[in-house]
Protein backbone atom coordinates (compact mmCIF):
# COMPACT_ATOMS: atom_id res chain seq x y z
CA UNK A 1 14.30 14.42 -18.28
CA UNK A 2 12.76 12.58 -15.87
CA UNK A 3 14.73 9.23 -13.87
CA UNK A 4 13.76 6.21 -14.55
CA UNK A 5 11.40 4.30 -12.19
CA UNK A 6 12.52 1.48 -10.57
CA UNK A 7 11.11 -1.23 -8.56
CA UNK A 8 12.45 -4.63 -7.48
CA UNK A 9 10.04 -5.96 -5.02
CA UNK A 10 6.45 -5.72 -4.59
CA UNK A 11 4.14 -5.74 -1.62
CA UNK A 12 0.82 -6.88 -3.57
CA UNK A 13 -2.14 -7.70 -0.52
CA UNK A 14 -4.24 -9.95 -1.71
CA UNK A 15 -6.14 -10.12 1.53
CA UNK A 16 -6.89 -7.62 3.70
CA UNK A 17 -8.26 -9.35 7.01
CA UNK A 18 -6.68 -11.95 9.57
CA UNK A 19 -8.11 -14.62 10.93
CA UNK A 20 -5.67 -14.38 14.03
CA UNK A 21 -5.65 -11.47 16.85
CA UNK A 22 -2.14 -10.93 17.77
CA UNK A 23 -1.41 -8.98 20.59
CA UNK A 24 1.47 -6.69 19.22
CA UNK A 25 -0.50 -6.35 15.48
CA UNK A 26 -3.07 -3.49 15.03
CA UNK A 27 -5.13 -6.20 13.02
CA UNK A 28 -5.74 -7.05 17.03
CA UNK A 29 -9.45 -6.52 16.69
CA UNK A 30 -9.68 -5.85 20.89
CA UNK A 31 -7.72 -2.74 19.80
CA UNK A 32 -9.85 -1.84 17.33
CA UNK A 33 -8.48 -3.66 14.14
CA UNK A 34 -7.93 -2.25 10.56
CA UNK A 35 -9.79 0.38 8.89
CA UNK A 36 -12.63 -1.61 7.42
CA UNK A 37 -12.11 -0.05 3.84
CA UNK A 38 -8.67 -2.35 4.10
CA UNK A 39 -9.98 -5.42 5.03
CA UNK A 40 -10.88 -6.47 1.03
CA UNK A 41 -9.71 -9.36 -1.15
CA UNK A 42 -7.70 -8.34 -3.98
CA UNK A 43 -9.39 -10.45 -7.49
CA UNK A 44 -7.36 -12.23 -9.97
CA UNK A 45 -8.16 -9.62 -12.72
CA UNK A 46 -6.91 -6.38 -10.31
CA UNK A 47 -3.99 -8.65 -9.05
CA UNK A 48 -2.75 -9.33 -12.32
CA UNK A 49 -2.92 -5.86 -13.82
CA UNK A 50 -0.73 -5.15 -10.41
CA UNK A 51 1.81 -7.60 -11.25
CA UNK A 52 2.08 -6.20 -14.82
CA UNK A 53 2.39 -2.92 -14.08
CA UNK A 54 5.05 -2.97 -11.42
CA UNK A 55 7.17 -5.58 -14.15
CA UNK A 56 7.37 -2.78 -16.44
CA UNK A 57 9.77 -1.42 -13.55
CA UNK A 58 11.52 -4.31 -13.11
CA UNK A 59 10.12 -6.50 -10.43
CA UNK A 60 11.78 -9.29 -9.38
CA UNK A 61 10.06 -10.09 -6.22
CA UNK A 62 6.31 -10.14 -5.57
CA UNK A 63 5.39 -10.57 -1.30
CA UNK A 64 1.46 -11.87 -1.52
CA UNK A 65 0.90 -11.20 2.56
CA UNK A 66 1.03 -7.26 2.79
CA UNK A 67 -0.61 -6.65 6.49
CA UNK A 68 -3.01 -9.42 5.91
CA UNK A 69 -3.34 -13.12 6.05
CA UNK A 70 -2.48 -14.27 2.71
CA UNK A 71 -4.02 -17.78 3.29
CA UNK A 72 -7.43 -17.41 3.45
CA UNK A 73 -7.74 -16.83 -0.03
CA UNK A 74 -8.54 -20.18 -1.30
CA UNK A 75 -8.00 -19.34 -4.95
CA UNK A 76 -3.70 -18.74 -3.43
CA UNK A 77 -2.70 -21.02 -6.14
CA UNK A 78 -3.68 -19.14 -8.45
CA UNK A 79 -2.14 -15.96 -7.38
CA UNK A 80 1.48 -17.53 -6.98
CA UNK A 81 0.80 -18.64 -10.91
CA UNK A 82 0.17 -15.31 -11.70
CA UNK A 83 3.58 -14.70 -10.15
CA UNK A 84 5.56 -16.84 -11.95
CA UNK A 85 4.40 -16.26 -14.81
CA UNK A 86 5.51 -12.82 -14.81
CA UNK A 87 9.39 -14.46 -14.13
CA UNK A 88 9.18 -13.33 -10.28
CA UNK A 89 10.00 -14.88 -6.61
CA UNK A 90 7.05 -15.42 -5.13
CA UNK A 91 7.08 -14.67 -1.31
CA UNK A 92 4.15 -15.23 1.42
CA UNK A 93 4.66 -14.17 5.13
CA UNK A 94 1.62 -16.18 7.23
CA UNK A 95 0.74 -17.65 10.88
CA UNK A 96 0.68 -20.76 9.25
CA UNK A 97 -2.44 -22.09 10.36
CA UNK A 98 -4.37 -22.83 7.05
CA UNK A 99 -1.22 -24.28 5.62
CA UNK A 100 -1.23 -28.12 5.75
CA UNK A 101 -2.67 -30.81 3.50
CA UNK A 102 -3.85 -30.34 -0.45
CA UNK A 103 -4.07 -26.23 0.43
CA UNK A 104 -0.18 -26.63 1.16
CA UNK A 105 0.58 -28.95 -1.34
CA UNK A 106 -1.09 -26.73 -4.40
CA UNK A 107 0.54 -23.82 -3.08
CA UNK A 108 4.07 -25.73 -3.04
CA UNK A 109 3.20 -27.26 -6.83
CA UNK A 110 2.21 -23.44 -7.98
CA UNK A 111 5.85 -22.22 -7.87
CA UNK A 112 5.62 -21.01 -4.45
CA UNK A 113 9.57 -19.87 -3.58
CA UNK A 114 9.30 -18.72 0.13
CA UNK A 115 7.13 -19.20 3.13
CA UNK A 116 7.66 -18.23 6.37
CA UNK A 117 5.81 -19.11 9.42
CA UNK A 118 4.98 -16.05 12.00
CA UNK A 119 5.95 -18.16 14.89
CA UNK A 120 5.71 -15.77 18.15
CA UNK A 121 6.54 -17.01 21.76
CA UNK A 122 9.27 -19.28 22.45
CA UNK A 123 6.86 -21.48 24.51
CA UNK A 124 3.47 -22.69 24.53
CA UNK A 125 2.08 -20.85 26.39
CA UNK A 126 3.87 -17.12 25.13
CA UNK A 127 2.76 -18.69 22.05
CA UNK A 128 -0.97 -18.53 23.24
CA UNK A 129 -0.25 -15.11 24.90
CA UNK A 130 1.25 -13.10 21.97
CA UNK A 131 -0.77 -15.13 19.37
CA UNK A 132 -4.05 -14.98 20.36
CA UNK A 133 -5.41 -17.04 18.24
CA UNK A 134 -9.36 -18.52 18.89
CA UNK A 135 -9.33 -20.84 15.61
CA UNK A 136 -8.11 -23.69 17.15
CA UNK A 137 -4.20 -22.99 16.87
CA UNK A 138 -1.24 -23.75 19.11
CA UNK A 139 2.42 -23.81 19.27
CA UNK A 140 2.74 -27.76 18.58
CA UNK A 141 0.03 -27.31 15.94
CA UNK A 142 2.64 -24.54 13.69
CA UNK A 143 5.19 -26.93 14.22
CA UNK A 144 3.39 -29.78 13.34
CA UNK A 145 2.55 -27.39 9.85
CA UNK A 146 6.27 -26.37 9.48
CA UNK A 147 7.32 -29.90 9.09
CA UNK A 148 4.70 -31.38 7.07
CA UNK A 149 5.15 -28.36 4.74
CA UNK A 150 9.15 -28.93 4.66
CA UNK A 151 8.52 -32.91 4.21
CA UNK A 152 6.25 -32.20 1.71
CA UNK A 153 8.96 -30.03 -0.24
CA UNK A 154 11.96 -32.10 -0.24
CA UNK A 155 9.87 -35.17 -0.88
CA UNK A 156 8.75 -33.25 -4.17
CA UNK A 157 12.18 -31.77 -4.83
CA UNK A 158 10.89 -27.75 -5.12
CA UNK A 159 12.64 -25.17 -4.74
CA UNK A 160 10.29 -23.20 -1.91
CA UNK A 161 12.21 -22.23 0.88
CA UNK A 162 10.38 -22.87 4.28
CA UNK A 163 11.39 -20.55 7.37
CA UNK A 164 10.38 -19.66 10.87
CA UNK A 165 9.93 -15.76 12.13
CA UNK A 166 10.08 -14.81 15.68
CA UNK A 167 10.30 -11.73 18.26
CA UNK A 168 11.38 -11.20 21.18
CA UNK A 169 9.19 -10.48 23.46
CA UNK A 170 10.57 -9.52 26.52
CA UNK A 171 13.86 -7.83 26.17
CA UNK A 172 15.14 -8.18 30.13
CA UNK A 173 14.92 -11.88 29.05
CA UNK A 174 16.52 -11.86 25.48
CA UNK A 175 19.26 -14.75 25.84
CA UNK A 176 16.52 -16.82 27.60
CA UNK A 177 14.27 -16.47 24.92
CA UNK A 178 16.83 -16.73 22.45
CA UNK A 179 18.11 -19.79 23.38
CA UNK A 180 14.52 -21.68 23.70
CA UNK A 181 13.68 -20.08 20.13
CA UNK A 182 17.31 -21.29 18.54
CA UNK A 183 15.74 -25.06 20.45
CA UNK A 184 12.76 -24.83 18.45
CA UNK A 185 14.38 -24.22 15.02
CA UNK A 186 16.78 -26.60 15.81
CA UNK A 187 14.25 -29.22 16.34
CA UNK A 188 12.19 -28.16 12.82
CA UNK A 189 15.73 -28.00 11.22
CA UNK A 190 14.22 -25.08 9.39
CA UNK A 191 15.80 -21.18 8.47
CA UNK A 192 14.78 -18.09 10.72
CA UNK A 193 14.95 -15.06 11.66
CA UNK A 194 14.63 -13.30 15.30
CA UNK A 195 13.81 -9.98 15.76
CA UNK A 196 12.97 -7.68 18.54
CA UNK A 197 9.53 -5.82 18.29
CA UNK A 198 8.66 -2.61 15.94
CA UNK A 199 5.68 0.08 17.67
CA UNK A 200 3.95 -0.36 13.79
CA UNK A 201 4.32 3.74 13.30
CA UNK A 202 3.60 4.48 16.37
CA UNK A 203 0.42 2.41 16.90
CA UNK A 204 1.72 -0.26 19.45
CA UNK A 205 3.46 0.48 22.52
CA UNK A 206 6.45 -2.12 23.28
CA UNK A 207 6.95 -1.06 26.45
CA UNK A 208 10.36 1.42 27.70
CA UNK A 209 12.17 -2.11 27.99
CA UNK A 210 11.69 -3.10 24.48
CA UNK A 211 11.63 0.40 22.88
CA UNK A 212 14.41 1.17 20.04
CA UNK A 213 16.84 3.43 20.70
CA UNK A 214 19.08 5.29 18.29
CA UNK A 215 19.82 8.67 15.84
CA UNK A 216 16.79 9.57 14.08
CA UNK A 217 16.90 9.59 10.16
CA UNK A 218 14.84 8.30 7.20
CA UNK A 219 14.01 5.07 7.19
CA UNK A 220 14.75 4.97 3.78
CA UNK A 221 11.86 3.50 2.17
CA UNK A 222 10.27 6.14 0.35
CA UNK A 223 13.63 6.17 -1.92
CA UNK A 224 14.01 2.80 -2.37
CA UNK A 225 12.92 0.75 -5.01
CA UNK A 226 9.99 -1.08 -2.54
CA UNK A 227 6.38 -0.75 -3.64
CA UNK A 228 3.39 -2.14 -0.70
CA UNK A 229 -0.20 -2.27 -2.47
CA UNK A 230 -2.94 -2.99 -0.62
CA UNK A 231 -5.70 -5.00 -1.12
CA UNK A 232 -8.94 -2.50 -0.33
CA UNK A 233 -8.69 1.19 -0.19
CA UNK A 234 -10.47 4.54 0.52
CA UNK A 235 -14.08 5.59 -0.84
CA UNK A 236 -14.71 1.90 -2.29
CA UNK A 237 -11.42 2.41 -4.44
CA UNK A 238 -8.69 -0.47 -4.31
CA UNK A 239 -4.77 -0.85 -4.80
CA UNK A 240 -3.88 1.42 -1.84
CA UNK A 241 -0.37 2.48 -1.69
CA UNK A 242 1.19 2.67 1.08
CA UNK A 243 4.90 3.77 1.85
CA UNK A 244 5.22 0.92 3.65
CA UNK A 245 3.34 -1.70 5.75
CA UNK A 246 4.47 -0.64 9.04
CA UNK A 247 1.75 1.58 8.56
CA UNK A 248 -1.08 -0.74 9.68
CA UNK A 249 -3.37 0.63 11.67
CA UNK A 250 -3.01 4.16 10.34
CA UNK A 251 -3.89 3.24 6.77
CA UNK A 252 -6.48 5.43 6.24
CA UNK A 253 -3.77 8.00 6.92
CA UNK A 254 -1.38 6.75 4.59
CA UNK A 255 -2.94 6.46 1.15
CA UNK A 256 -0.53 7.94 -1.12
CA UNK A 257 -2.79 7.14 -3.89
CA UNK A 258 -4.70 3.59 -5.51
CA UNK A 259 -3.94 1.46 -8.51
CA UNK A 260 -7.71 1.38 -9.20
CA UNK A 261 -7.20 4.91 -10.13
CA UNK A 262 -3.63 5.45 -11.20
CA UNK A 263 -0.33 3.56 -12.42
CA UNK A 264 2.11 2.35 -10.19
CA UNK A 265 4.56 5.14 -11.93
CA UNK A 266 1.94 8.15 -11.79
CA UNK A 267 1.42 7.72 -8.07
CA UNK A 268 5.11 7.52 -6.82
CA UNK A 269 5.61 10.24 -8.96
CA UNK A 270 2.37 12.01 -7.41
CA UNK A 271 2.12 14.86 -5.49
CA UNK A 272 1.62 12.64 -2.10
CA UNK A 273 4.66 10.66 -2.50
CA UNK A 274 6.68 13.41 -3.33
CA UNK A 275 5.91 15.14 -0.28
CA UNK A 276 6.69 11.96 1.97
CA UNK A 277 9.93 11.97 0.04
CA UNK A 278 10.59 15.54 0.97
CA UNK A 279 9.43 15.24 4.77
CA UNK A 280 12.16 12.23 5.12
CA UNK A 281 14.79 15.12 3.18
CA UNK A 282 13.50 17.93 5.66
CA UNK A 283 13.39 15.38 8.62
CA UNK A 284 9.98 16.73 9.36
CA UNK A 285 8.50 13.58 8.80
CA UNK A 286 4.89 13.16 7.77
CA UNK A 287 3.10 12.47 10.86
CA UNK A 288 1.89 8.32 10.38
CA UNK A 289 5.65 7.98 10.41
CA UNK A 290 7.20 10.40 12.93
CA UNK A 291 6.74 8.06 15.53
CA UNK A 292 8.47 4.61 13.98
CA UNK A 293 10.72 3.28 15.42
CA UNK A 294 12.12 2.26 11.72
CA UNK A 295 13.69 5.73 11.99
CA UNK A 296 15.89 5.01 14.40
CA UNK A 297 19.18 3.71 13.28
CA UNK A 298 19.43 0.45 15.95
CA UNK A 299 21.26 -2.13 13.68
CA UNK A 300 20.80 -4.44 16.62
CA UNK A 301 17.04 -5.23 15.91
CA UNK A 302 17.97 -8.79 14.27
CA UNK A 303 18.71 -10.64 17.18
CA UNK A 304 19.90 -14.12 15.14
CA UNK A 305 19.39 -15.66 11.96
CA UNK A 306 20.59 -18.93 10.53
CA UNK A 307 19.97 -17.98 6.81
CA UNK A 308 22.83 -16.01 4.79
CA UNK A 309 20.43 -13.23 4.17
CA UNK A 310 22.42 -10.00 5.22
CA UNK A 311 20.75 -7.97 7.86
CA UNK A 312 17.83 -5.00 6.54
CA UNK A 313 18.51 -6.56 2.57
CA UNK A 314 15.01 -7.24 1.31
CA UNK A 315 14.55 -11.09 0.73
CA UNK A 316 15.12 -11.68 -2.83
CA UNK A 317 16.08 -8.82 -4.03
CA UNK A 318 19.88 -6.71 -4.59
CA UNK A 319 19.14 -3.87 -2.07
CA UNK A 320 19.42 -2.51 1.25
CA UNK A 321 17.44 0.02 3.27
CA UNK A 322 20.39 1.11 4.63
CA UNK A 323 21.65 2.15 1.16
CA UNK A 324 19.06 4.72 1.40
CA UNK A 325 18.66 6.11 4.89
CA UNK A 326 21.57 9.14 4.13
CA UNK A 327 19.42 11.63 1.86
């Protein structure tokens, strides 16, 4: 008899591409970007059957951002309706930079229940450095975004929870950078979380002083109950799955099959995922994730948070990655 598939949150991309270059993303277009097959917009009609398909499994959770800029689909509202309507949280990581005025405010009335702004560099100028952003962006401008958005929400009494994300940087100069991030979120009187930097699989290098360090196991994703669908795909197909979206910038690598083609269920129990399940058993690894630094066991990588999330539980949902690292 075969077990029962579960899944409790879902990593649905409905845009593919970025409109920012950061330096420590392999969207970073100086490095060479994303595999241009990836760089699609997910429709309404796909995104739906997407939603449906992974509530059969019990999704409770629904992130719209994947490894792309959620925000510069205009139609957003529409997606975060989609959400809700299937009885979900509806969760969008962003830079922030398209969301002020009516786009904000239609995203905030559409049942939008998290947002957090990518907010890197504890300074101005870091901010410029690490964000590399040509649109017109700047640190004051985020903030300015954060607190019009957070205005905006208690003065229309939702729900949506606004928050800041940051990394460090530099770790030789953690507590200095700490302390000038814990300024800034003081001053927004917003949630955050600060985290030191991930290589992305393998594909950027931190740096020896910010590198992880630890025992090597599974990660524990491939186990848990964590779908990431992308928006484009391989061959013109769309709905890539992914094992995860650490894998940007090695996507074409990591297909493990597309929801154009297949149900959510038929792929993870496909011949593809299996065999990433079994590498993680075998410690072999397949090889887009034998270099991540997510296999390391370094509990330390949330520096500070102010929310009462528990470290490594996915927002939203009832589980842990670490509940799955020991197979």
């Amino acid at each position: 008899m075969k077990s029962e598939i579960k899944i409790d949150r879902a990593v649905i991309e409905i845009q593919g591409a970025c409109n920012f270059d950061c330096t420590m993303c392999p969207q970073d277009k100086r490095t060479g970007g994303r595999h241009k097959g990836f760089l699609r917009k997910m429709n309404l009609l796909d995104f739906e059957d997407n939603v449906a398909d992974c509530k059969q499994h019990g999704m409770n959770v629904v992130n719209l951002d994947g490894s792309g800029e959620a925000t510069l689909n205009n139609n957003l509202p529409e997606y975060i309706k989609i959400v809700k309507k299937y009885d979900a949280m509806s969760v969008i990581f962003s830079n922030g930079f398209r969301m002020h005025g009516q786009y904000m405010k239609d995203c905030v009335d559409a049942g939008l229940d998290f947002f957090r702004f990518s907010f890197i560099g504890p300074t101005p100028e870091l901010y410029d450095k690490w964000m590399n952003n040509k649109r017109g962006s700047s640190y004051h401008l985020i903030k300015k975004h954060v607190k019009e958005m957070m205005d905006y929400v208690k003065e229309t009494g939702s729900n949506c929870v606004v928050e800041t994300y940051h990394l460090i940087t530099d770790n030789d100069n953690l507590e200095q950078e700490l302390e000038q991030y814990k300024a800034l979120v003081e001053e927004l009187g917003c949630k955050t979380e600060i985290w030191k930097m991930h290589n992305w699989s393998g594909a950027y290098d931190i740096g020896e002083t910010n590198a992880r360090k630890g025992e090597t196991k599974s990660c524990g994703r491939p186990f848990s109950p964590d779908v990431v669908i992308r928006a484009g795909g391989l061959d013109g197909k769309r709905g890539a799955v992914h094992p995860c979206c650490q894998v940007l910038g090695r996507d074409e690598e990591a297909v493990l099959g597309h929801t154009s083609e297949n149900t959510i269920e038929e792929i993870i129990r496909g011949e593809e995922y299996s065999a990433l399940r079994q590498s993680h058993r075998d410690k072999t690894y397949t090889d887009y994730c034998r270099d991540c630094d997510f296999l390391l066991d370094a509990p330390e990588t949330l520096v500070y948070t102010n929310n009462n999330r528990a470290e490594q539980k996915m927002l939203g949902t009832s589980f842990s990655l670490e509940d799955y690292r020991d197979v």
